[in-house]
C-alpha atoms as a PDB file:
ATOM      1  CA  UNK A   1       0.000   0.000   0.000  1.00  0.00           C
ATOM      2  CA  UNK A   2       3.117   2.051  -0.027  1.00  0.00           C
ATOM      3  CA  UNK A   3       2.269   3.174  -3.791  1.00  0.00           C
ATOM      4  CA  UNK A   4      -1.157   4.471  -3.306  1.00  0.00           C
ATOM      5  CA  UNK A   5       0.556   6.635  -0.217  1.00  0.00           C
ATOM      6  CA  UNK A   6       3.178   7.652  -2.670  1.00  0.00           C
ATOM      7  CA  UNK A   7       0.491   8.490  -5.708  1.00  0.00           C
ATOM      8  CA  UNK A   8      -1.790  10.546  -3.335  1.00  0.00           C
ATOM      9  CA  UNK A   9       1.573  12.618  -1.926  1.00  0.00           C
ATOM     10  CA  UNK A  10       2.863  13.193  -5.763  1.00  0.00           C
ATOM     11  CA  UNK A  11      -0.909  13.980  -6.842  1.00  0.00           C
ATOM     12  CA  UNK A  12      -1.490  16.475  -3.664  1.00  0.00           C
ATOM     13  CA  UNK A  13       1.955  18.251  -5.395  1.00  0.00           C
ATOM     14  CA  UNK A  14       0.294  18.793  -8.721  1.00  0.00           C
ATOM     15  CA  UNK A  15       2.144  16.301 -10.481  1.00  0.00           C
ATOM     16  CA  UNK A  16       0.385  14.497 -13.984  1.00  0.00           C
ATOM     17  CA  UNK A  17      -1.130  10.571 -13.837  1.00  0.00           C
ATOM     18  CA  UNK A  18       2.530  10.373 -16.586  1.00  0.00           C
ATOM     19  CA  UNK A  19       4.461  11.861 -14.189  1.00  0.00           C
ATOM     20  CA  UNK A  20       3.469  10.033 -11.288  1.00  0.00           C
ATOM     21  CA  UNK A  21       3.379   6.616 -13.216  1.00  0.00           C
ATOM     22  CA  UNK A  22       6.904   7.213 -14.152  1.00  0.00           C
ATOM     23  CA  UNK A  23       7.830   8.374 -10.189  1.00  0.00           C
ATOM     24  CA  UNK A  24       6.168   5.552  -8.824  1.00  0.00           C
ATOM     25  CA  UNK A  25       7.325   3.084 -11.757  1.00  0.00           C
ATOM     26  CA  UNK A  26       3.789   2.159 -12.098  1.00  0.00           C
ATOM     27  CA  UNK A  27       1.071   2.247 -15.148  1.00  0.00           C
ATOM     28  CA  UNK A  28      -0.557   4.996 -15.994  1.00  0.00           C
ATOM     29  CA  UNK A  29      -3.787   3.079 -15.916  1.00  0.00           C
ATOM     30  CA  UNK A  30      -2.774   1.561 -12.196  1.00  0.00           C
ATOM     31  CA  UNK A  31      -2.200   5.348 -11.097  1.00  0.00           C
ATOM     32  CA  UNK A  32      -5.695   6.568 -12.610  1.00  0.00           C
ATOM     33  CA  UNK A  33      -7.179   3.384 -10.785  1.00  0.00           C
ATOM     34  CA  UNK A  34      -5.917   3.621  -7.550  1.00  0.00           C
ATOM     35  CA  UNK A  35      -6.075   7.446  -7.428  1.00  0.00           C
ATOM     36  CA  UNK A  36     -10.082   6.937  -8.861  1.00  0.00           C
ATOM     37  CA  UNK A  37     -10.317   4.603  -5.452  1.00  0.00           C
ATOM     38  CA  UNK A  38      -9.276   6.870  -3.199  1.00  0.00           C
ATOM     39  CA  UNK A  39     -11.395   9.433  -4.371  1.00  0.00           C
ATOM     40  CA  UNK A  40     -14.096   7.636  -4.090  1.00  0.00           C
ATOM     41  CA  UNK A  41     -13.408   6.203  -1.054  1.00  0.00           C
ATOM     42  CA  UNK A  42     -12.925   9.779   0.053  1.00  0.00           C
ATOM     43  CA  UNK A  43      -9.470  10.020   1.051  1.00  0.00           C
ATOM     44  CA  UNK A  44      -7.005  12.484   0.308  1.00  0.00           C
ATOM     45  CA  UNK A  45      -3.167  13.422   0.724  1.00  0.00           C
ATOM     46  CA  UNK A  46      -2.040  13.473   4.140  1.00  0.00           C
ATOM     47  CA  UNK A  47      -3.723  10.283   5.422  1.00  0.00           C
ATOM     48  CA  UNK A  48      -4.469  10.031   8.672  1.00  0.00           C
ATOM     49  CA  UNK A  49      -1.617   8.705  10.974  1.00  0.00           C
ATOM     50  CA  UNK A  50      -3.866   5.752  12.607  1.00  0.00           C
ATOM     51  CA  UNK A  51      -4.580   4.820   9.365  1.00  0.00           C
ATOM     52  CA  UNK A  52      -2.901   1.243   8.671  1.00  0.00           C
ATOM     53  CA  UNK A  53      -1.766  -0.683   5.157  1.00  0.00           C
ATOM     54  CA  UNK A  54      -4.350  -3.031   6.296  1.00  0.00           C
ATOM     55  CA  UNK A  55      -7.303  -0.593   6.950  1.00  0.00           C
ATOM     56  CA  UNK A  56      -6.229   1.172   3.633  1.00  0.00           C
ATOM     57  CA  UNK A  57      -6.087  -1.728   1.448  1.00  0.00           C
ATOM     58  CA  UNK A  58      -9.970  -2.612   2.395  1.00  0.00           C
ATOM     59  CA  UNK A  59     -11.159   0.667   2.272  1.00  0.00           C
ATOM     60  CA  UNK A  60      -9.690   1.122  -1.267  1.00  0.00           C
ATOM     61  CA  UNK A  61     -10.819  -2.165  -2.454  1.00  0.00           C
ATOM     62  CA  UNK A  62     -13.036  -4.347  -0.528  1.00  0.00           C
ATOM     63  CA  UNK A  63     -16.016  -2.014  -0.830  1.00  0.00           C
ATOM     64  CA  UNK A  64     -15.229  -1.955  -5.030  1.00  0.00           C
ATOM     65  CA  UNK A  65     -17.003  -5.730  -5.313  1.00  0.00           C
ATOM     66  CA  UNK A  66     -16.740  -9.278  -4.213  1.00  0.00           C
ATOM     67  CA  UNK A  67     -12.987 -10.257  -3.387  1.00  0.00           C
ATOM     68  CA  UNK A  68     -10.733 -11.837  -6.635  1.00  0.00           C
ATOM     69  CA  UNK A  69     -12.616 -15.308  -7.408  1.00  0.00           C
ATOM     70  CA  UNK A  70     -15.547 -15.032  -5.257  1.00  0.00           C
ATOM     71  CA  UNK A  71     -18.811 -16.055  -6.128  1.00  0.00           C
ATOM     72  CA  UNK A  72     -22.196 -13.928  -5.638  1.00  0.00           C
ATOM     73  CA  UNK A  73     -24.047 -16.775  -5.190  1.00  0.00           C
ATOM     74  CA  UNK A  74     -24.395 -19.910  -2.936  1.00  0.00           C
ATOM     75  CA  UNK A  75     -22.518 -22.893  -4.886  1.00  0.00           C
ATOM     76  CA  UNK A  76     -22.936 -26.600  -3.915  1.00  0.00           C
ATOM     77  CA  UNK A  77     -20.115 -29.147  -3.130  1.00  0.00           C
ATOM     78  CA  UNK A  78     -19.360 -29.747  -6.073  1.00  0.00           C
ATOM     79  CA  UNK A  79     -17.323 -32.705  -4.747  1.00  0.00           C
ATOM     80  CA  UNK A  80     -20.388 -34.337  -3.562  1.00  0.00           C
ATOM     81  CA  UNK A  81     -22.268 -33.704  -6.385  1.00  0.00           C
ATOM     82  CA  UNK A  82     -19.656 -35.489  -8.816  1.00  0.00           C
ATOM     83  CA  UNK A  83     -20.209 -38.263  -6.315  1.00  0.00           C
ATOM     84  CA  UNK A  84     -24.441 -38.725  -6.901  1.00  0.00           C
ATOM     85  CA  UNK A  85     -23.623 -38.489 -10.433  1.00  0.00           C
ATOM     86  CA  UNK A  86     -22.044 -42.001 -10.454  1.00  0.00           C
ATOM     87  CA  UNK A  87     -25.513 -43.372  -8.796  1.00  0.00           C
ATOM     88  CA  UNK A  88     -27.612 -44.930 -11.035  1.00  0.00           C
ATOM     89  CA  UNK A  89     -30.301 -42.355 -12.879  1.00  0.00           C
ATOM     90  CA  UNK A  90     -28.718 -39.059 -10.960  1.00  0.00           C
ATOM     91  CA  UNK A  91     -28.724 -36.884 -13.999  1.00  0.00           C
ATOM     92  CA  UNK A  92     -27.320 -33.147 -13.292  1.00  0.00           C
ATOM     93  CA  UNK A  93     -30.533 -31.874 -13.712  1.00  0.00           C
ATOM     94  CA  UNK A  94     -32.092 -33.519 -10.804  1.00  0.00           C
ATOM     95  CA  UNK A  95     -28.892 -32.318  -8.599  1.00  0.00           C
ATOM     96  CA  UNK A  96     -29.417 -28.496  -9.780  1.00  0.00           C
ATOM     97  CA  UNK A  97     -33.365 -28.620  -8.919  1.00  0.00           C
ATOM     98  CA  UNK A  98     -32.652 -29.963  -5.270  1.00  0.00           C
ATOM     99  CA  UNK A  99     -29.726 -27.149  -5.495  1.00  0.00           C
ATOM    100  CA  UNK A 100     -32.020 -24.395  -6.793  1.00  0.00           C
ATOM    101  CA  UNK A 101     -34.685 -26.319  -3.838  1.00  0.00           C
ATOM    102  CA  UNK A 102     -32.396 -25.413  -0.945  1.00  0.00           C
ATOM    103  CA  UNK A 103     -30.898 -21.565  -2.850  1.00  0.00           C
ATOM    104  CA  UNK A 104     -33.766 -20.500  -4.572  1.00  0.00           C
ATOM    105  CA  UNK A 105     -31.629 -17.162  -5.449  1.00  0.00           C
ATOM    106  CA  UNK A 106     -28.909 -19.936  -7.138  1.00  0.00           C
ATOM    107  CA  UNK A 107     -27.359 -20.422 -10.113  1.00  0.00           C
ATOM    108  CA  UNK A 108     -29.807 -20.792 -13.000  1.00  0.00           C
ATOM    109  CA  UNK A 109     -29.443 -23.913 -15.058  1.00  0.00           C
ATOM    110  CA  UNK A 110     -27.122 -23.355 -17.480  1.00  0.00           C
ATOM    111  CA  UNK A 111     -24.705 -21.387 -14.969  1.00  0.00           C
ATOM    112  CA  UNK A 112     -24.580 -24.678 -13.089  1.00  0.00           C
ATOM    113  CA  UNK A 113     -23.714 -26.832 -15.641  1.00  0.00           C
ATOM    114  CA  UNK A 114     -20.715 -24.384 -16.558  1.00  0.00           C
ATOM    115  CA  UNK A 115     -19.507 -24.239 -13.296  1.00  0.00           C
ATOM    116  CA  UNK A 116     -19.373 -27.694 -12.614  1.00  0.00           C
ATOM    117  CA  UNK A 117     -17.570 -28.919 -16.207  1.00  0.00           C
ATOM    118  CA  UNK A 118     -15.172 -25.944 -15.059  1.00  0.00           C
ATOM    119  CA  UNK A 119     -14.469 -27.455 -11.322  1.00  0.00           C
ATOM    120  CA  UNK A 120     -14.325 -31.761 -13.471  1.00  0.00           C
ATOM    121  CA  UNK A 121     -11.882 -30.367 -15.458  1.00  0.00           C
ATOM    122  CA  UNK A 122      -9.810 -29.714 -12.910  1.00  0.00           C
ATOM    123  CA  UNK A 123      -9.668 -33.481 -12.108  1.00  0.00           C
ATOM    124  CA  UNK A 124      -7.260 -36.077 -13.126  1.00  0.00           C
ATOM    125  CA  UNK A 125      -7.295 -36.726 -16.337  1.00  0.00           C
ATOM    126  CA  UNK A 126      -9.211 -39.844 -17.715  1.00  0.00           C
ATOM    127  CA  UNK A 127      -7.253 -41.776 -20.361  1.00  0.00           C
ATOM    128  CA  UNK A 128      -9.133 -41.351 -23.275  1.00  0.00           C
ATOM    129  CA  UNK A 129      -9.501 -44.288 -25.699  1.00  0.00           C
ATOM    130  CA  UNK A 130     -10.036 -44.382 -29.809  1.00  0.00           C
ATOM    131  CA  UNK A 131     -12.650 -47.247 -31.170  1.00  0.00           C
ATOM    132  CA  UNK A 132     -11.856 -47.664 -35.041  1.00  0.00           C
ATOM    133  CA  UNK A 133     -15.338 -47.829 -36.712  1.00  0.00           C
ATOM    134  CA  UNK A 134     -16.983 -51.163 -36.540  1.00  0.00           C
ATOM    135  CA  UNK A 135     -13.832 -52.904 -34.268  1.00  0.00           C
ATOM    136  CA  UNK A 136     -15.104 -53.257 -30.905  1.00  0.00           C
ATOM    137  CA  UNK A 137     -18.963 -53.637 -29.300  1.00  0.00           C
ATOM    138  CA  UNK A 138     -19.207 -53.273 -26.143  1.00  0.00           C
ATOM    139  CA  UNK A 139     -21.704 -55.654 -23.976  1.00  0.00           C
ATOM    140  CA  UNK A 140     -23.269 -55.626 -20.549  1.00  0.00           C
ATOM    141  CA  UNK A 141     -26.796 -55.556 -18.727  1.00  0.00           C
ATOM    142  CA  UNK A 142     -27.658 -52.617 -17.192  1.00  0.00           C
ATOM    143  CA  UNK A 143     -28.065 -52.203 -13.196  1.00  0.00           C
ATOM    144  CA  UNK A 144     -31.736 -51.445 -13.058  1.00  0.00           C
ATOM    145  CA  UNK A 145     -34.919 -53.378 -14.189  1.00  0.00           C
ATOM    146  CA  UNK A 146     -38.441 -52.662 -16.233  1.00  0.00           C
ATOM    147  CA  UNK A 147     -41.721 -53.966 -15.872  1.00  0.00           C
ATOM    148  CA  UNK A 148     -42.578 -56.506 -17.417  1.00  0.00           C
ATOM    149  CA  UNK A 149     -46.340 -57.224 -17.831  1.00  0.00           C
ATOM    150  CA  UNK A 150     -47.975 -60.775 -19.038  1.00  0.00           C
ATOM    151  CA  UNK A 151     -50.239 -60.425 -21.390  1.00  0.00           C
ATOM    152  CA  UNK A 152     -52.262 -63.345 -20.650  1.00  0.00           C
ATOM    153  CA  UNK A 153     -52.175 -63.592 -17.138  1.00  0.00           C
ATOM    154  CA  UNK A 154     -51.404 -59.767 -16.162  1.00  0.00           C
ATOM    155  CA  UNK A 155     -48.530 -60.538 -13.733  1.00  0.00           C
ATOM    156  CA  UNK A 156     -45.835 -57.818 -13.842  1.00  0.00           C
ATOM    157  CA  UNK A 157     -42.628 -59.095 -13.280  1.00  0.00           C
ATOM    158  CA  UNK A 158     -38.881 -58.013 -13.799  1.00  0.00           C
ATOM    159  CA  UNK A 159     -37.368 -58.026 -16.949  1.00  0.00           C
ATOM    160  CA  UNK A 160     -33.522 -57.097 -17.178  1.00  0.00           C
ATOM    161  CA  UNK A 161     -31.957 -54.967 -19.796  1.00  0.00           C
ATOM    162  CA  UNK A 162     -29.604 -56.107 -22.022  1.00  0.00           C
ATOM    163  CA  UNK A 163     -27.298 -53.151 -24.010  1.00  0.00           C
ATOM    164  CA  UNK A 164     -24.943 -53.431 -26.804  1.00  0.00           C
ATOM    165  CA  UNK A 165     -23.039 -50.236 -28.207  1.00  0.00           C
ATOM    166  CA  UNK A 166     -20.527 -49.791 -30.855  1.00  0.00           C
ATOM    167  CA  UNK A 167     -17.792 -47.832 -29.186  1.00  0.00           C
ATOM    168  CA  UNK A 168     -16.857 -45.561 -32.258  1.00  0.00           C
ATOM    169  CA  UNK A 169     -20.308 -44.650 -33.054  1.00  0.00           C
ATOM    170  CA  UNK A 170     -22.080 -45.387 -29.782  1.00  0.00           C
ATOM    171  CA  UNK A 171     -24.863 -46.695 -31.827  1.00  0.00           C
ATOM    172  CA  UNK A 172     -26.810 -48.876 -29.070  1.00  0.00           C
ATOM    173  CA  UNK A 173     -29.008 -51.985 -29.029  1.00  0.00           C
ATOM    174  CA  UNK A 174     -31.484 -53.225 -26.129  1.00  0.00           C
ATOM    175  CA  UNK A 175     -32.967 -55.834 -25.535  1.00  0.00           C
ATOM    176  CA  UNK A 176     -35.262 -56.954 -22.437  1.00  0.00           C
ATOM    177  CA  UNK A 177     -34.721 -60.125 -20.964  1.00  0.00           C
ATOM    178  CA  UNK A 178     -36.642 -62.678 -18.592  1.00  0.00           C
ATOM    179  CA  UNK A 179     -33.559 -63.515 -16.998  1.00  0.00           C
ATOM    180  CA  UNK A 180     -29.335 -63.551 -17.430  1.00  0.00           C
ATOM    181  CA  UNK A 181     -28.978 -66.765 -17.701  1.00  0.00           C
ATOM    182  CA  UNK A 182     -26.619 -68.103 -20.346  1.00  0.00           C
ATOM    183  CA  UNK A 183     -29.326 -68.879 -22.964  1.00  0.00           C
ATOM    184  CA  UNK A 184     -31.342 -65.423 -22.510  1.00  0.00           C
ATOM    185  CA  UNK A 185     -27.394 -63.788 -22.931  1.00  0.00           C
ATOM    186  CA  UNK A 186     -26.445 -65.730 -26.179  1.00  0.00           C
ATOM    187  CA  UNK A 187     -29.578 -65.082 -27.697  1.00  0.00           C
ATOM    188  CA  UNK A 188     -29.352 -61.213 -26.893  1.00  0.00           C
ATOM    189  CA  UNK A 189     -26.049 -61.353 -28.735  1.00  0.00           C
ATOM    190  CA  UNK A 190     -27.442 -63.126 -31.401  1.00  0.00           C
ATOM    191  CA  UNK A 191     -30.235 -60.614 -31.876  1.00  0.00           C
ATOM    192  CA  UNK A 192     -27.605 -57.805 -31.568  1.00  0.00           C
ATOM    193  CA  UNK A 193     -25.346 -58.438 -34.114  1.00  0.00           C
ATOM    194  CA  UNK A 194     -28.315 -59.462 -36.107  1.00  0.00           C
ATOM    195  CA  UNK A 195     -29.923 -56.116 -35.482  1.00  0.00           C
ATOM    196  CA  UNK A 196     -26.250 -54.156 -36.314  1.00  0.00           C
ATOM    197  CA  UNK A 197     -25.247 -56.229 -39.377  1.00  0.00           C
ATOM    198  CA  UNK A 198     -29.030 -55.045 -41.046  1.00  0.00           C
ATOM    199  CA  UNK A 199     -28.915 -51.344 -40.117  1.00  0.00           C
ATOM    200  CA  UNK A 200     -25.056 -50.707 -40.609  1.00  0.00           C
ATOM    201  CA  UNK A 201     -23.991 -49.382 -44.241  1.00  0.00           C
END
């Protein structure tokens, strides 16, 4: 805080904003700044003895907006929230409306979305793989069942998903099963490469 003291001395002797930036080996723009501060703030060459770098500094600029980097409005843990994402249908949409729930003043949708690709970028890198066209399918059943209604005797029961994807394209195929058992799985492959070999080019 040295340099505003010095700028408000060399500007209380009549000296230019050039003059003083060259003085103070400072820009021009960083003289016109601070001495635009102090005026506002309404201080003027002498300070007042009591008055301390510390006391200064936030009277120059705390009161001229939120500090470097801070945010205006409430954020979530974004930690946290990367966490629920990995839990089975937790979409980031769901996470902002029990976000906007709790901070009704919050983030709007968009907003939140930026903010948190901005903090998972700051993550460890993932190793990023290349599928060549057509090389590799990838095969699983997924976590969570559907209904499954009989027709003829109206008993709903669980059916699980089966889900093929090509991993260049991620074209996908699905397939609901009775059960995983080794026949229901072989004949979900069948029907899968069946299904991609008639609707690839």
């Amino acid at each position: 805080m040295c340099c505003v003291r010095e700028i408000l001395r060399l500007k209380a002797e009549g000296l230019s904003g050039r003059a003083i930036a060259r003085s103070a080996r400072l820009a021009r723009s960083t003289v016109g700044d601070y001495a635009g501060r102090a005026a506002a703030a309404g201080l003027s060459w002498p300070l007042p003895e009591e008055l301390t770098d510390t006391a200064l500094e936030a009277l120059l600029f705390v009161r001229g907006g939120p500090a470097v980097g801070a945010r205006r409005k409430p954020e979530p843990d974004w930690a946290g929230l990367h966490r629920e994402l990995r839990r089975p249908g937790v979409t980031l949409i769901l996470l902002w409306q029990e976000y906007r729930a709790g901070e009704p003043e919050g983030y709007g949708y968009s907003r939140f979305c930026e903010l948190y690709q901005s903090w998972e970028s700051r993550l460890s890198p993932v190793m990023r793989q290349i599928h060549p066209a057509g090389e590799r399918l990838f095969v699983d059943y997924a976590d969570q069942t559907v209904e499954l209604v009989d027709g003829r005797t109206s008993e709903i029961g669980a059916a699980r998903v089966f889900v093929a994807v090509l991993g260049a394209s991620n074209y996908a195929y699905a397939e609901a099963t009775l059960t995983q058992t080794l026949p229901d799985c072989i004949g979900a492959h069948v029907q899968a490469l069946a299904f991609f070999a008639g609707n690839l080019p």
